[in-house]
Protein backbone atom coordinates (compact mmCIF):
# COMPACT_ATOMS: atom_id res chain seq x y z
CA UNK A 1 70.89 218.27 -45.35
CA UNK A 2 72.66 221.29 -45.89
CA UNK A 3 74.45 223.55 -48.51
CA UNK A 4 78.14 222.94 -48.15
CA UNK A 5 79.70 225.83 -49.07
CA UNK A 6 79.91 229.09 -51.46
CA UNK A 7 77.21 232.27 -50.86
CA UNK A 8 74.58 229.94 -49.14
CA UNK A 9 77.16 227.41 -47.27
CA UNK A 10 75.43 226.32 -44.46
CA UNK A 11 71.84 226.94 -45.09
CA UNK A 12 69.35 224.04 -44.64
CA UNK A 13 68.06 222.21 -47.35
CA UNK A 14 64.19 220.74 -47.07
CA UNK A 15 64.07 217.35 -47.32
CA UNK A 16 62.14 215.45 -49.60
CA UNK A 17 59.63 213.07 -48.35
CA UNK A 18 59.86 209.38 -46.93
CA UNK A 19 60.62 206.84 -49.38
CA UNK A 20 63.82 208.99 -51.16
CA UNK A 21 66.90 208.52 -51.12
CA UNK A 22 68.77 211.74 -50.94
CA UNK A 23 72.42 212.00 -51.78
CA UNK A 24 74.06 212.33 -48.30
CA UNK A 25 76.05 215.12 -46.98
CA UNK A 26 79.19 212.72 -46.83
CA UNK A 27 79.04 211.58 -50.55
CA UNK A 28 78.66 215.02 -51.53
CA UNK A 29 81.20 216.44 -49.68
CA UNK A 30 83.18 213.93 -51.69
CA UNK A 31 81.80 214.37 -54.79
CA UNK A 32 82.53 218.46 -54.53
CA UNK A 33 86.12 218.10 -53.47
CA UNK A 34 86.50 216.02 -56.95
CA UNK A 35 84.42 218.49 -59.14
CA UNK A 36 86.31 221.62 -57.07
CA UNK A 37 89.32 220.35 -58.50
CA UNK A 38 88.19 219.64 -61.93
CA UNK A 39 85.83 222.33 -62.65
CA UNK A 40 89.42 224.57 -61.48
CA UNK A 41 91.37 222.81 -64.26
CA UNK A 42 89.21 222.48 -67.00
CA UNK A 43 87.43 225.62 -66.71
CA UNK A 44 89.60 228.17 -64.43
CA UNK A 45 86.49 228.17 -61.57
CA UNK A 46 82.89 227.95 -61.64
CA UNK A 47 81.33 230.58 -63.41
CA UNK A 48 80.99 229.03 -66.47
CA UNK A 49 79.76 226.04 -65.58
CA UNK A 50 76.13 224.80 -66.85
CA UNK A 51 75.29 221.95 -64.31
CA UNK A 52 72.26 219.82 -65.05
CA UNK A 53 70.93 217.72 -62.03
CA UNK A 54 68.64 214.57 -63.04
CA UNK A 55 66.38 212.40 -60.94
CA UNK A 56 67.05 216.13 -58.62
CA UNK A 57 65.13 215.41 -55.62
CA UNK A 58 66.03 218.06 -52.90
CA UNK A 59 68.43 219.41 -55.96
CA UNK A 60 71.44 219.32 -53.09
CA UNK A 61 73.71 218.79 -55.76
CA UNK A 62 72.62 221.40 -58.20
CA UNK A 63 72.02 224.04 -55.39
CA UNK A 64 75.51 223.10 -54.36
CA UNK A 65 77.11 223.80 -57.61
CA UNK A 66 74.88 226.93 -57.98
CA UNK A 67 76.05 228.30 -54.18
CA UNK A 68 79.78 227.81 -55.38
CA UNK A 69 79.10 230.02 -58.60
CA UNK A 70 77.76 227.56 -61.49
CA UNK A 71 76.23 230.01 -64.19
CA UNK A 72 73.57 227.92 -64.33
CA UNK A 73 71.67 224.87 -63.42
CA UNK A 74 68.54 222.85 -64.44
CA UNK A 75 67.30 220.40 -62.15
CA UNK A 76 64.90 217.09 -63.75
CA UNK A 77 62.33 216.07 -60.86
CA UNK A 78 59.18 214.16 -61.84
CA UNK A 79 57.60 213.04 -57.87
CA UNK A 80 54.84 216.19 -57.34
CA UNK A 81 56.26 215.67 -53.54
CA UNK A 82 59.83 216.10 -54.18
CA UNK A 83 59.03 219.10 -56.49
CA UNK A 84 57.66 221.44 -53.77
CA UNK A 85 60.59 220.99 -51.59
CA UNK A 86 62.67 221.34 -54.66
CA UNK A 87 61.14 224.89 -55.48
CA UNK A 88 61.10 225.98 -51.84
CA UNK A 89 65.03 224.81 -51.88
CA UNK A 90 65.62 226.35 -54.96
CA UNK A 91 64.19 229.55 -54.22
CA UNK A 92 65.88 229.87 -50.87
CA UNK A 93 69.72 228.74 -52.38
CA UNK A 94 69.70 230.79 -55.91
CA UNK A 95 66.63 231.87 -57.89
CA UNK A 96 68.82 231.40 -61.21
CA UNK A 97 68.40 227.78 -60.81
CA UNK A 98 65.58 226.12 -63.57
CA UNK A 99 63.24 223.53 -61.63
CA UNK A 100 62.12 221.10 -64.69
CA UNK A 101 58.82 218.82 -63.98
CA UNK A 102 59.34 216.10 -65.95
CA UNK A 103 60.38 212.55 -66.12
CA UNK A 104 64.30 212.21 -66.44
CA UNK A 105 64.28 209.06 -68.66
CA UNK A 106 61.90 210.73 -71.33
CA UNK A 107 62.81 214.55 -70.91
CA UNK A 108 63.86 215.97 -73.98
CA UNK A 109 67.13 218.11 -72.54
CA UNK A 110 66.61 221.82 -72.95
CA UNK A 111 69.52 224.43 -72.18
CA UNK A 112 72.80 222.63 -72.39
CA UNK A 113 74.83 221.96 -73.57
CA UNK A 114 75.81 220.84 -70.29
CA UNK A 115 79.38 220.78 -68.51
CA UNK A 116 78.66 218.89 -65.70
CA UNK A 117 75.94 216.30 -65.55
CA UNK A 118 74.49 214.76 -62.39
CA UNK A 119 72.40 211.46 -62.89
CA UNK A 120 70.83 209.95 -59.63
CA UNK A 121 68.18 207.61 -60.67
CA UNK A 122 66.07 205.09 -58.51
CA UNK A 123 68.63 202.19 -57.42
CA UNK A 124 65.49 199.96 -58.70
CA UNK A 125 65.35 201.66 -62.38
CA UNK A 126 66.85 199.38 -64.27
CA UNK A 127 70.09 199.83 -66.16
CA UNK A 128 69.56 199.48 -69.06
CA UNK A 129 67.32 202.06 -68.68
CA UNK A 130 69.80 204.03 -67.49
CA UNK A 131 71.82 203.39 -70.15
CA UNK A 132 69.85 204.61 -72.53
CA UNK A 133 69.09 207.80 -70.90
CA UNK A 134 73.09 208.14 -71.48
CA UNK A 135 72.55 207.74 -74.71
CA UNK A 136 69.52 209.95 -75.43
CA UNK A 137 71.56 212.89 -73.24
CA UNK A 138 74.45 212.30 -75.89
CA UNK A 139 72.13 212.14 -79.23
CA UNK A 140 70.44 215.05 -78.25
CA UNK A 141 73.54 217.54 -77.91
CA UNK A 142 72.79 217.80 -74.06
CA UNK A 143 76.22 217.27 -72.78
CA UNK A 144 78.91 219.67 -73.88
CA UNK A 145 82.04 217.50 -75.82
CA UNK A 146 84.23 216.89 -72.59
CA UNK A 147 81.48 217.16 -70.06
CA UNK A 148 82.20 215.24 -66.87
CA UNK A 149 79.13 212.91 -66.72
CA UNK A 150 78.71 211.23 -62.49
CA UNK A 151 76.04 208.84 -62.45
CA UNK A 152 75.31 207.42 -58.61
CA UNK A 153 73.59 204.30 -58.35
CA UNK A 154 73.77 201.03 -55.89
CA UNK A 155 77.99 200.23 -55.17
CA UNK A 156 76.40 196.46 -56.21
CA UNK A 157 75.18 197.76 -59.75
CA UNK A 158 77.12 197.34 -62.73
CA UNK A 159 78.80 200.34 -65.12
CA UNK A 160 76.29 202.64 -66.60
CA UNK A 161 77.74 203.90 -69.58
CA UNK A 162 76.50 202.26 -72.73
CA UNK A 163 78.60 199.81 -74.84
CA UNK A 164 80.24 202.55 -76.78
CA UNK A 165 81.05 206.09 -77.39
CA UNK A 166 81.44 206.90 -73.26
CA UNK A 167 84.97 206.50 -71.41
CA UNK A 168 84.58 205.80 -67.62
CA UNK A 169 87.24 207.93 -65.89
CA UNK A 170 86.70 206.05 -62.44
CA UNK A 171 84.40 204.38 -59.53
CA UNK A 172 84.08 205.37 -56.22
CA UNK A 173 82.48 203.78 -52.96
CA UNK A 174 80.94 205.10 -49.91
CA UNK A 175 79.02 202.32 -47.93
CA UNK A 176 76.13 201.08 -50.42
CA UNK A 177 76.36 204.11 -52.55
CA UNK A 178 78.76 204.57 -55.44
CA UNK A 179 79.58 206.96 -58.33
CA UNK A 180 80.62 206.49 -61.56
CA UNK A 181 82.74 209.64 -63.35
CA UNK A 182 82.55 209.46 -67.16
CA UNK A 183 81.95 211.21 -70.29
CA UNK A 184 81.47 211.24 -73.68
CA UNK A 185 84.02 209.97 -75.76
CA UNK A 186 84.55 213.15 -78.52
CA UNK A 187 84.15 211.16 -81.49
CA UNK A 188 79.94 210.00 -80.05
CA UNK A 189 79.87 213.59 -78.62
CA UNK A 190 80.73 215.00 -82.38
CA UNK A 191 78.82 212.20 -84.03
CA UNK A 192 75.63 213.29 -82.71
């Protein structure tokens, strides 16, 4: 695994141990061209971007918005394994970024509101588990009204957003893994 691009393109990220599932390079490559674009339209670059990575792992994908200029990013991890590497990766890529220990589905979200949210959960957590992590992220003001909101899970699991107040903006594949752009409708976001 490896940073992508911005100040630490190219630099090697530690991998987490056996038994993880880390976002590949190829998905994330992906995933990056799509945020590049919107993160350029809806907020003239990167530098005001607060990016908040759950489920974190490595944190590739927080790292990788924090190399391209992201003001900011918080990164969930629970597994005490995953955590080193994460604060060793972290470190290395941007010493801005916030390592949280916790459990993603009953962290209480801290620092947002967030403009970008990155959700990358277990494929075995359940989804309606998931779902209500959605929920809890929009109840407790963690995810800024407008927020882009990617949630990757199995390509064979069904939508994560909950029955209302989210708008899925679209689904894509790559092999087994897919992701799932969304965000909170404006009315839930205001709401809460």
């Amino acid at each position: 695994m490896r940073i992508i691009a911005g100040h630490a393109g190219g630099r090697r990220l530690a991998a987490p141990p056996a038994g993880t599932r880390p976002t590949t390079d190829r998905v994330r490559e992906a995933l990056f061209s799509s945020l590049d674009a919107h993160v350029r339209e809806r907020h003239g670059g990167w530098g005001d971007v607060a990016v908040l990575d759950l489920f974190a792992g490595s944190g590739a994908v927080g790292l990788e918005a924090m190399s391209r200029g992201a003001r900011a990013a918080t990164l969930v991890e629970r597994d005490r394994r995953c955590l080193d590497v994460l604060r060793r990766n972290a470190a290395a890529v941007d010493s801005r970024a916030r390592v949280v220990a916790a459990d993603a589905t009953a962290w209480r979200p801290e620092g947002g509101p967030y403009d970008l949210v990155y959700i990358d959960p277990p494929y075995a957590l359940a989804d309606d588990q998931v779902r209500a992590l959605l929920s809890s992220l929009r109840a407790h003001g963690a995810v800024r009204p407008g927020a882009l909101v990617i949630v990757e899970r199995s390509a064979r699991s069904p939508e994560p957003w909950p029955d209302s107040g989210w708008e899925q903006l679209r689904k894509r594949d790559y092999g087994d893994t897919a992701l799932w752009y969304g965000r909170a409708s404006r009315s839930a976001v205001e709401e809460a």
